[in-house]
Protein backbone atom coordinates (compact mmCIF):
# COMPACT_ATOMS: atom_id res chain seq x y z
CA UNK A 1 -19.33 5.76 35.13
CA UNK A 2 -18.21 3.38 32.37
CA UNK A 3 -16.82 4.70 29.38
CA UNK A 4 -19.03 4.99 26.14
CA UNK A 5 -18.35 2.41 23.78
CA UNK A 6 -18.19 4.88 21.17
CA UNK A 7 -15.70 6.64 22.93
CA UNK A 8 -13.35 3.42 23.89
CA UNK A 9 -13.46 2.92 20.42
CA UNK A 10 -11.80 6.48 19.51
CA UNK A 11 -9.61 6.32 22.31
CA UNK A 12 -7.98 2.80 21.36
CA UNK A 13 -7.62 4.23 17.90
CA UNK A 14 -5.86 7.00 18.80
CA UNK A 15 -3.47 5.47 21.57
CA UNK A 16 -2.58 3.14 18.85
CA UNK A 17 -1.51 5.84 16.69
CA UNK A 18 0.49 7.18 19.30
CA UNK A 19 2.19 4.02 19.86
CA UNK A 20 2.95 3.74 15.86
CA UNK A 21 3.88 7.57 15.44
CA UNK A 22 6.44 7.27 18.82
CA UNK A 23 7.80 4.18 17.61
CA UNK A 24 8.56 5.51 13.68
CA UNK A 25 9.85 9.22 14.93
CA UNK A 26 12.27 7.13 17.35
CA UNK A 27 13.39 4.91 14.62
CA UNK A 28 13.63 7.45 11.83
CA UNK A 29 14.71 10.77 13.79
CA UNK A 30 16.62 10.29 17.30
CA UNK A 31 19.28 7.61 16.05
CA UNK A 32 22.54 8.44 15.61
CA UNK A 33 23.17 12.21 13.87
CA UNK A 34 19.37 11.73 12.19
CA UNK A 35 18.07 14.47 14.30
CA UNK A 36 20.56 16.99 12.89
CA UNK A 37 18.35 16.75 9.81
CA UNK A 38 14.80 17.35 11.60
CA UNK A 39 14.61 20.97 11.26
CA UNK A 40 15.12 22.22 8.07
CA UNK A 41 14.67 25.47 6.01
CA UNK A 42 11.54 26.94 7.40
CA UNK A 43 11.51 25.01 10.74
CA UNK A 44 14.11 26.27 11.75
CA UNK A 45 13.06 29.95 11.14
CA UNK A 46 9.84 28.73 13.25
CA UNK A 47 11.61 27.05 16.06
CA UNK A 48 13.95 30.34 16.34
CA UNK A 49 12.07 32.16 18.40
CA UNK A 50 12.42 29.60 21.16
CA UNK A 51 16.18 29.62 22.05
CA UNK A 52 15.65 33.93 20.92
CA UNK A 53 13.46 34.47 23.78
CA UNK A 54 15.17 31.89 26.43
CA UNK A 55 18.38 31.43 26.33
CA UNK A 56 19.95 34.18 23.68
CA UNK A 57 17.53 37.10 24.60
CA UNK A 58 18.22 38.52 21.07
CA UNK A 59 15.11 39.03 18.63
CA UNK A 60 17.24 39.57 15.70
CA UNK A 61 18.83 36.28 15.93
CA UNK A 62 22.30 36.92 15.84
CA UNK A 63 22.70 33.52 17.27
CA UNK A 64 22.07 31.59 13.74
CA UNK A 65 25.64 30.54 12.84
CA UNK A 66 26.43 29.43 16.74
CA UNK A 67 23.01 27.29 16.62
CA UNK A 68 23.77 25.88 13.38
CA UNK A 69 26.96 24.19 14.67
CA UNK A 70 25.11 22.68 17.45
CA UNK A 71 22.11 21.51 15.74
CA UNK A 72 22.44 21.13 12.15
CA UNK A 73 24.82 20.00 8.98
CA UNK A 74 26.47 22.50 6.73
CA UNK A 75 24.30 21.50 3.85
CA UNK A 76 20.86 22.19 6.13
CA UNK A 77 22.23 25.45 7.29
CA UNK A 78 19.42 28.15 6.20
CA UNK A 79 19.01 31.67 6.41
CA UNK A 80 15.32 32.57 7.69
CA UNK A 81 16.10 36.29 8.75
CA UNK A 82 15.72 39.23 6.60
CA UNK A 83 15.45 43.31 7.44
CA UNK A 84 13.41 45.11 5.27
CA UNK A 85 13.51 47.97 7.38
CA UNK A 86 17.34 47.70 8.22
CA UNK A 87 16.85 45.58 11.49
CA UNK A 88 17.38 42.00 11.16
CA UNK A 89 14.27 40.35 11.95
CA UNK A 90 12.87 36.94 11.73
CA UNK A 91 10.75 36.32 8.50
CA UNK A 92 8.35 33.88 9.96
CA UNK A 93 6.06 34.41 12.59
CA UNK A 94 6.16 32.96 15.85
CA UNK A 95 2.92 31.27 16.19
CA UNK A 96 4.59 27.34 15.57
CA UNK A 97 6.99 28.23 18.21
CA UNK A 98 4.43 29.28 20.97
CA UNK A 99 2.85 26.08 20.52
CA UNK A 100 6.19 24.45 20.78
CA UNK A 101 6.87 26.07 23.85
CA UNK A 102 5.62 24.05 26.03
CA UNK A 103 7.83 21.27 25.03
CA UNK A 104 10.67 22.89 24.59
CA UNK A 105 10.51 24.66 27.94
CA UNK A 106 10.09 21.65 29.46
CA UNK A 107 13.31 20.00 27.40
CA UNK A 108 14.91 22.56 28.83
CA UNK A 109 13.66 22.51 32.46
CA UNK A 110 14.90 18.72 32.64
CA UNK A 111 18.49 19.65 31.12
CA UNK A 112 19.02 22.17 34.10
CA UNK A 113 17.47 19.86 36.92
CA UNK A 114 19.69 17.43 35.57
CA UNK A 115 22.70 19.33 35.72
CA UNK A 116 23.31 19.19 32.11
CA UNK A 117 24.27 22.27 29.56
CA UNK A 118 20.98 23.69 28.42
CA UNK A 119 22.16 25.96 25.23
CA UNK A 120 19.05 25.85 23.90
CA UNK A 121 19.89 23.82 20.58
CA UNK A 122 20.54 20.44 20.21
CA UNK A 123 19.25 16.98 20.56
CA UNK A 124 16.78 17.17 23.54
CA UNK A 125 15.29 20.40 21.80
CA UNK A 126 14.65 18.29 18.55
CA UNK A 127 13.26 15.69 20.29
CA UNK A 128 11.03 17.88 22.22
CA UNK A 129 9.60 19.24 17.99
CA UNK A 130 9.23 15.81 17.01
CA UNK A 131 7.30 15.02 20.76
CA UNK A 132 4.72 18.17 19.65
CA UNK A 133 4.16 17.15 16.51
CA UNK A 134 2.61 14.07 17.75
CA UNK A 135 0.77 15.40 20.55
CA UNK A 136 -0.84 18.46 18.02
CA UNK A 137 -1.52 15.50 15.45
CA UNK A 138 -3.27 13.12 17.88
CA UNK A 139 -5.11 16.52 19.50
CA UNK A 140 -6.38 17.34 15.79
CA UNK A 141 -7.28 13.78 15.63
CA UNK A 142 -9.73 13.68 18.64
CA UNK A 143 -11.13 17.35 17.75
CA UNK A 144 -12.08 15.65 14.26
CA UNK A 145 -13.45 12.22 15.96
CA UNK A 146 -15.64 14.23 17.82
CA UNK A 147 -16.91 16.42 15.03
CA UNK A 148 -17.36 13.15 12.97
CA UNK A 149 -19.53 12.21 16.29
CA UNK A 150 -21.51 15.07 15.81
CA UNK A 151 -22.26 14.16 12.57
CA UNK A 152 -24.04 11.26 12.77
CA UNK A 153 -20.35 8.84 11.94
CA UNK A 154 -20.51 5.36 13.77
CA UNK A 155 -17.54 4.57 15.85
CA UNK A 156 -15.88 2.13 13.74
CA UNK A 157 -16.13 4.47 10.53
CA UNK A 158 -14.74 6.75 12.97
CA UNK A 159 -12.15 5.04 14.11
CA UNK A 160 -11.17 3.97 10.24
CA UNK A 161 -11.47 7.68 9.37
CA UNK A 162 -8.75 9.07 11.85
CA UNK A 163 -6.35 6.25 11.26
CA UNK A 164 -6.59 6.55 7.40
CA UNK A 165 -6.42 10.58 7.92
CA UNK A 166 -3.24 9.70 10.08
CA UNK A 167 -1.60 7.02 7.75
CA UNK A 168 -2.56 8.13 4.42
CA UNK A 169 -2.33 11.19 3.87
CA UNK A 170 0.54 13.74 4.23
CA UNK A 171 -0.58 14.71 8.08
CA UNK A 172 1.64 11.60 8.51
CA UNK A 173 4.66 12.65 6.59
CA UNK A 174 4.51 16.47 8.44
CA UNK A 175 3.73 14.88 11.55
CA UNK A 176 6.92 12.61 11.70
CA UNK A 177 9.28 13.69 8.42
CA UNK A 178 9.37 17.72 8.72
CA UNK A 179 8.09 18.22 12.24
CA UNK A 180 9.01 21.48 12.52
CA UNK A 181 6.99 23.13 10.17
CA UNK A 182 3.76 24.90 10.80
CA UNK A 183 1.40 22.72 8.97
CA UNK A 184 0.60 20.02 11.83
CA UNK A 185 -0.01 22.45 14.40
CA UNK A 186 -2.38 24.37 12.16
CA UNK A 187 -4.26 20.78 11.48
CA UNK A 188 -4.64 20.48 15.47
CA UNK A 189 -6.00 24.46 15.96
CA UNK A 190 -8.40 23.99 12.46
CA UNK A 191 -9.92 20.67 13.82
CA UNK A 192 -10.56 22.23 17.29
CA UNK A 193 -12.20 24.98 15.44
CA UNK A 194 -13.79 23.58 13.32
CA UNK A 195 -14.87 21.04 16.80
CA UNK A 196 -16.38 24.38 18.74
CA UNK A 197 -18.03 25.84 15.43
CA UNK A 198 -20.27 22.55 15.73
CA UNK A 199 -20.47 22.44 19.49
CA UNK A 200 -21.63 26.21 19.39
CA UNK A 201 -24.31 25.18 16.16
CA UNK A 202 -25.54 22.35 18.28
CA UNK A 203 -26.36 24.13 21.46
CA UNK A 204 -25.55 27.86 21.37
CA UNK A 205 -23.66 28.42 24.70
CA UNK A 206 -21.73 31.78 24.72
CA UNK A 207 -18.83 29.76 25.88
CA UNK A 208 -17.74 29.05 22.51
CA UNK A 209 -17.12 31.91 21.28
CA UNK A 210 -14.07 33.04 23.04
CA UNK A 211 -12.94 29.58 22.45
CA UNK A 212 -13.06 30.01 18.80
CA UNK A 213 -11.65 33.50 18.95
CA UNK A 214 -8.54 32.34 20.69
CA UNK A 215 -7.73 29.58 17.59
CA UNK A 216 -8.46 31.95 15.23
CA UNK A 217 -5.96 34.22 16.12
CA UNK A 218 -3.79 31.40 16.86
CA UNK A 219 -4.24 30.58 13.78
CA UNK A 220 -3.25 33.84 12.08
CA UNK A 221 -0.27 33.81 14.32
CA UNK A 222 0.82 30.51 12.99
CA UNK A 223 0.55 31.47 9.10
CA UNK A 224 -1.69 34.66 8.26
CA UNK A 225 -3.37 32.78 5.53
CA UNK A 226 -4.95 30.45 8.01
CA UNK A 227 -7.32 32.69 8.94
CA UNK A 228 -9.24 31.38 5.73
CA UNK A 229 -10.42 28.88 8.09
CA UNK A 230 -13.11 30.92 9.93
CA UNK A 231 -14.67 30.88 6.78
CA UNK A 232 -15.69 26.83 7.00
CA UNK A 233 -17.43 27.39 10.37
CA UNK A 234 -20.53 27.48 8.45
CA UNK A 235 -20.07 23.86 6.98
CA UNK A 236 -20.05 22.41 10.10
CA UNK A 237 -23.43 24.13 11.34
CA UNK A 238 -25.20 21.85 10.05
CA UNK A 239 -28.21 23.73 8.13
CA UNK A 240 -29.16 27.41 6.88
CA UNK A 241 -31.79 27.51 9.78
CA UNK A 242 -29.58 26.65 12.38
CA UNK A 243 -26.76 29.23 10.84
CA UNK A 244 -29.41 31.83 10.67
CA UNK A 245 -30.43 31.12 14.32
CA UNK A 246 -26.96 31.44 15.66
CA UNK A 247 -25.95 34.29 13.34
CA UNK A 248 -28.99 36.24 15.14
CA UNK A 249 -27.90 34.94 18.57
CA UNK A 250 -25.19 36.71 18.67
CA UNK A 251 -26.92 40.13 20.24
CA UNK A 252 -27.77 38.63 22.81
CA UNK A 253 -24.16 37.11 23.52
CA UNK A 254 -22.07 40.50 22.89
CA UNK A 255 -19.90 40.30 26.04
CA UNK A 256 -18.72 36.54 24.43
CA UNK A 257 -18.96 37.86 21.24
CA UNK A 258 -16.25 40.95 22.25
CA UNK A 259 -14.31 38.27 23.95
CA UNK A 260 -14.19 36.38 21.04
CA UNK A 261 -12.86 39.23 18.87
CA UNK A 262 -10.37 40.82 21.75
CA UNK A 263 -8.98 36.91 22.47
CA UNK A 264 -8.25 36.54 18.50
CA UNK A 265 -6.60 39.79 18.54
CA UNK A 266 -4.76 39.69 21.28
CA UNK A 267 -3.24 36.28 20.04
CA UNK A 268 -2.59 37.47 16.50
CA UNK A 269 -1.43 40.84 17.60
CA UNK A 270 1.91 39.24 19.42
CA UNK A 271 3.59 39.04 15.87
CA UNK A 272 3.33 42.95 15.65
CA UNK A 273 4.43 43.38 18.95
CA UNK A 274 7.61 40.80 18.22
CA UNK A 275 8.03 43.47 15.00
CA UNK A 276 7.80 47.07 17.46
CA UNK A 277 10.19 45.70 19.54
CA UNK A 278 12.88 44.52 16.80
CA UNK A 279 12.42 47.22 14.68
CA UNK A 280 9.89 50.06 15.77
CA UNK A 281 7.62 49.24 13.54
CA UNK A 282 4.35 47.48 13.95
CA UNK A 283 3.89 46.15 10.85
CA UNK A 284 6.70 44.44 8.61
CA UNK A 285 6.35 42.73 5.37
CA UNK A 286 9.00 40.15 6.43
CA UNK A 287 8.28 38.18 3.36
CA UNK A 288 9.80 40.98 0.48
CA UNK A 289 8.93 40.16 -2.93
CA UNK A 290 7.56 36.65 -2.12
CA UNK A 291 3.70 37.78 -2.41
CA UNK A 292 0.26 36.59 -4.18
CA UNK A 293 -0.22 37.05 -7.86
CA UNK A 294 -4.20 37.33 -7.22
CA UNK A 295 -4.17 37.63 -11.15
CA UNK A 296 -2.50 34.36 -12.15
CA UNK A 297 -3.66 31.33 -10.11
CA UNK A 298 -2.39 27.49 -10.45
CA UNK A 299 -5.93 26.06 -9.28
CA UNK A 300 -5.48 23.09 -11.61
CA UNK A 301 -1.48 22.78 -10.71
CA UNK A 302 -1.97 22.89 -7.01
CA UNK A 303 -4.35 20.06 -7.28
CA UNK A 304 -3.29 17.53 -9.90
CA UNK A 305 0.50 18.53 -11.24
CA UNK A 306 2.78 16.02 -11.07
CA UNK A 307 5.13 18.68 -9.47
CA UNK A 308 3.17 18.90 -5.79
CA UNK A 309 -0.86 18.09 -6.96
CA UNK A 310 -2.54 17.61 -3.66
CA UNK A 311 -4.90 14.40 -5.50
CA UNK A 312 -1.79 13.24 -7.16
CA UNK A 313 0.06 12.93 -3.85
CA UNK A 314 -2.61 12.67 -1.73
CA UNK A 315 -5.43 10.85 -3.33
CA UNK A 316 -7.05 9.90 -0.60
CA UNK A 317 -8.41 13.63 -0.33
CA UNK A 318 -10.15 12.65 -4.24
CA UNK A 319 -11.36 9.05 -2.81
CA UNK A 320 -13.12 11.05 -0.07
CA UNK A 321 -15.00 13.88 -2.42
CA UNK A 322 -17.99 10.99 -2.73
CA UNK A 323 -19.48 11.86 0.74
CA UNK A 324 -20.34 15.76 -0.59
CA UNK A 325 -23.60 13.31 -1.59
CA UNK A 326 -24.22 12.17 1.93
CA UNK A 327 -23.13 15.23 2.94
CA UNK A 328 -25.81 16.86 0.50
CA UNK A 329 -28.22 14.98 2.07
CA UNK A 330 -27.87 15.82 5.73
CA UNK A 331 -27.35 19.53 4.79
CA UNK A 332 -27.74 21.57 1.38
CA UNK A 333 -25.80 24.36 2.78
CA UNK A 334 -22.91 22.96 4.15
CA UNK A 335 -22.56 20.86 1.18
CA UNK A 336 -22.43 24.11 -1.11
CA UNK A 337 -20.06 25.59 1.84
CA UNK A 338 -18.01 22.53 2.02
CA UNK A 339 -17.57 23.20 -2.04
CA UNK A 340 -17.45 27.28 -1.89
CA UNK A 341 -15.12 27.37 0.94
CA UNK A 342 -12.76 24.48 -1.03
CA UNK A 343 -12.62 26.89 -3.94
CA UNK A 344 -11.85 29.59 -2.56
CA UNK A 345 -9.04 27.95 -0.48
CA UNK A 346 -7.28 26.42 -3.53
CA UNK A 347 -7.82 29.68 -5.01
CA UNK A 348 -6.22 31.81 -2.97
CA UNK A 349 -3.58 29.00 -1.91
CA UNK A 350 -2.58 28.79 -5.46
CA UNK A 351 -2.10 32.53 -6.06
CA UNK A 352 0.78 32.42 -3.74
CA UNK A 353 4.09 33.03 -5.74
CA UNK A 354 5.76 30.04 -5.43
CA UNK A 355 2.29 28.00 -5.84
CA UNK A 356 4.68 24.56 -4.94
CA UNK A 357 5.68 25.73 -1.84
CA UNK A 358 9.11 24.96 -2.61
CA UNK A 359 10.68 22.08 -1.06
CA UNK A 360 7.80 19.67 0.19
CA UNK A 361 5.84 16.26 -0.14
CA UNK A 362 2.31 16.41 -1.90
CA UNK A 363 0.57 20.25 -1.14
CA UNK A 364 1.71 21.17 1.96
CA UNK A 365 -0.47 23.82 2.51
CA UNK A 366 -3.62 21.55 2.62
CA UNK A 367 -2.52 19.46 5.58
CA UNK A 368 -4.74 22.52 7.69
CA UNK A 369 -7.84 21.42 5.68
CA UNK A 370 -8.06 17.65 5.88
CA UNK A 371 -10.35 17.92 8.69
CA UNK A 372 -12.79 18.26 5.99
CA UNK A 373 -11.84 15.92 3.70
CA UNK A 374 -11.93 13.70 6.81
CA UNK A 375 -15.75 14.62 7.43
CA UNK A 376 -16.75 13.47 3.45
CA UNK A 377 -14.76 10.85 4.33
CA UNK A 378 -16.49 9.88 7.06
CA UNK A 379 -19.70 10.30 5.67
CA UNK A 380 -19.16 7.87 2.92
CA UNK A 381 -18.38 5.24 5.12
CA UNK A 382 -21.29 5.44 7.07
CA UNK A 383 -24.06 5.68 4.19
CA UNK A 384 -21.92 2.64 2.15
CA UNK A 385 -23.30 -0.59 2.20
CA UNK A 386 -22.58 -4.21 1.54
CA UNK A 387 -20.27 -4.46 -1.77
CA UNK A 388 -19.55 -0.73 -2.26
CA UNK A 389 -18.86 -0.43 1.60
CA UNK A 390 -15.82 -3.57 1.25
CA UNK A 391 -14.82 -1.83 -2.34
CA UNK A 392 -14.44 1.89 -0.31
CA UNK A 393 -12.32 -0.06 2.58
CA UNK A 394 -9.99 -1.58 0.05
CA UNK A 395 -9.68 1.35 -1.87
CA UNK A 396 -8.76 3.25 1.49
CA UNK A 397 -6.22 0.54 2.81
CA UNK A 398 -4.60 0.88 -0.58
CA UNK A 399 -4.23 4.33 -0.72
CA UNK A 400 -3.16 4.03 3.37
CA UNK A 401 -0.21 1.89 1.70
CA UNK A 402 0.98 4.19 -1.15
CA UNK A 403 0.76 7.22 1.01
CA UNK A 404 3.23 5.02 3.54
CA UNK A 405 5.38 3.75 0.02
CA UNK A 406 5.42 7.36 -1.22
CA UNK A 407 6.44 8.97 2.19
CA UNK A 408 9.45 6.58 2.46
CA UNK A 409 10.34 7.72 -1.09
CA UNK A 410 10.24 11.41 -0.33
CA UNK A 411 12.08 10.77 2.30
CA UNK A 412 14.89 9.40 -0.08
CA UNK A 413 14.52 11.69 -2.35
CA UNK A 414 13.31 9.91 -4.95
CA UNK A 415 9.95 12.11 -5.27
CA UNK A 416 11.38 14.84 -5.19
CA UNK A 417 10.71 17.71 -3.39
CA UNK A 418 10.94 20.00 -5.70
CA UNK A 419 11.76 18.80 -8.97
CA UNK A 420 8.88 16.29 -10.09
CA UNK A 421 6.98 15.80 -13.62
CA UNK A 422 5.79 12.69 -15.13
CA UNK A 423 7.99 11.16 -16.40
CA UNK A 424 10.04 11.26 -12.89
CA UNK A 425 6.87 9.91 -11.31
CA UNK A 426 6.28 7.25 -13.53
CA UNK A 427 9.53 6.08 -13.30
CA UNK A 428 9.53 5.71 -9.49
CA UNK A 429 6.02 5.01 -9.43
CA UNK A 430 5.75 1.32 -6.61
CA UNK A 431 9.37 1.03 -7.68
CA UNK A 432 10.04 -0.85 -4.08
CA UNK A 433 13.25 -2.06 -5.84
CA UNK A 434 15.04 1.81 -5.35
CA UNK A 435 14.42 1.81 -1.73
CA UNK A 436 17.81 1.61 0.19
């Protein structure tokens, strides 16, 4: 059977952008000592758990300073372990890492056939991080062409959609610049969720539900918060009556339904487990005195500082808020959810602490979410016509560009990932004469 057009369409799109991505990660990451520099500060606390569980057998990562001089530079070197109950333990939790696994087992696999020392650090183990990135960031991308499907988006709008989500926004700089943090593979389990929550809207098969179960407590095991997302399955249900229908459904679906919920536990419940066995405890507040300040949010910082404002540095996410009136049209209530949910989110998100998320490019935290701004964005494109539909591309393309500009400057630290205000922004602001 021939191949949709629609679906060519996608596909092209996304080979493409595999292409790109594989060609900038080699250029950028596996020349010469670059790759020493791949994972930093909290990737490497995520990736830890690999070489703890293969090769060193040792869950309180006694192996740090041996793995540093393999892998990293002096100046990168990072301490990610803590012991708030007197055993040293890891203070992130392992979900990144069990999503690496795959390609790290199989970096290793090829060392051993080959004959080669496998220690379990070095440069085939980075290149395997960078290798997932990609394939999480091109799986997030289908989930999301197929939910813009859903929705009604032509294939071409589609097909602009992913590579602007891909290119202009900071999915590209965590996809390819920091690798090894969490928030790519997050994007990838969101979009597939957010993928099933429609599939099981549109045609109520029980077999969804365990499907969703299983992200969601991958999720969770990835980065607690993230288990906000559940809460935007209802934007993508298109409509209170079909919510309502499903919501009822559910009685009649409770063996899926207890899948679902023993699925998401199981998943999330392997970080407690990791915690009995290090330190006889099942639960550990590895992150002491780094907590939410529910009392003092930075709703307004988070999103337009000039430190890390998510439509400052990504404004592509503020271009796309104009489909919440196409998206009003097809459906009240996901409209108000789309909105709610978005709130909430930045609320919460912004309570954290250290509401910057220390050292990072644009608002790190939101890379999870741009599945939806990818849906508004979407949306728009496919209700524009004529002259606003060529002033939205252009817009888009030149955002695309400043997104790749800006990247390149983070990269060089000249936004700064920490340090930003206005006046440093204006200063380097298109300043394409700085650039080494």
């Amino acid at each position: 059977m021939a191949t949709a057009p629609r679906t060519r369409t996608s596909r092209r799109v996304l080979w493409a952008l595999a292409a790109v991505l594989l060609a900038v990660t080699n250029n950028i990451n596996w020349g010469g000592e670059h790759w020493r520099t791949v994972l930093q500060a909290d990737a490497k606390g995520y990736h830890a758990y690999l070489p703890a569980l293969v090769v060193h057998h040792d869950l309180h990562f006694g192996f740090l300073e041996m793995a540093d001089s393999l892998s990293s530079t002096p100046a990168l070197r990072y301490e990610y372990r803590t012991a708030p109950t007197g055993d040293t333990i890891n203070k992130y939790w392992c979900g990144t890492a069990l999503l690496q696994a795959p390609f790290y087992l199989a970096a290793h696999g090829l060392l051993k056939v080959a004959g080669r020392p496998a220690p379990g650090h070095g440069k085939p183990y980075v290149m395997a991080v960078c290798l997932a990135a990609i394939a999480y960031a091109l799986i997030g991308l289908w989930a999301v062409g197929r939910l813009l499907a859903g929705w009604g988006v032509d294939a071409p709008w589609r097909g602009l959609s992913l590579a602007a989500l891909m290119l202009g926004t900071h999915l590209f700089y965590y996809t390819i610049v920091a690798p090894g943090m969490s928030h790519v593979y997050s994007f990838a389990l969101v979009s597939l969720l957010l993928l099933a929550g429609h599939r099981y809207a549109a045609d109520g098969r029980a077999q969804w539900l365990p499907l969703m179960g299983a992200l969601a407590g991958l999720l969770v095991l990835v980065r607690p918060v993230n288990g906000l997302a559940v809460l935007a399955l209802p934007i993508v249900a298109g409509g209170w009556t079909v919510l309502l229908h499903r919501v009822r459904g559910l009685r009649q679906q409770g063996p899926a339904l207890l899948a679902a919920v023993a699925l998401g536990a199981l998943l999330a419940g392997l970080q407690p487990v990791i915690h009995w066995i290090s330190t006889g405890h099942w639960w550990v507040d590895s992150y002491p005195g780094e907590h939410f300040r529910w009392g003092d949010p930075h709703m307004v910082d988070i999103l337009l500082s000039y430190r890390k404002g998510l439509f400052v540095y990504t404004p592509l996410c503020a271009v796309a808020l104009p489909g919440l009136v196409p998206l009003w049209r097809r459906s009240r209530v996901s409209a108000l959810g789309w909105m709610a949910f978005m709130t909430l989110l930045t609320y919460v998100l912004s309570s954290w602490w250290n509401w910057w998320y220390g050292g990072s490019f644009s608002a790190r935290p939101y890379v999870e979410y741009l599945p939806l701004f990818a849906l508004l964005l979407g949306l728009a494109w496919q209700d524009a016509q004529g002259a606003r539909r060529t002033v939205w591309l252009s817009v888009v393309a030149a955002l695309v560009l400043l997104c790749q500009l800006q990247t390149y400057q983070a990269r060089y630290y000249q936004i700064h990932y920490e340090d930003m205000d206005r006046q440093r922004y204006w200063e380097v602001f298109l300043r394409l004469d700085r650039l080494p």
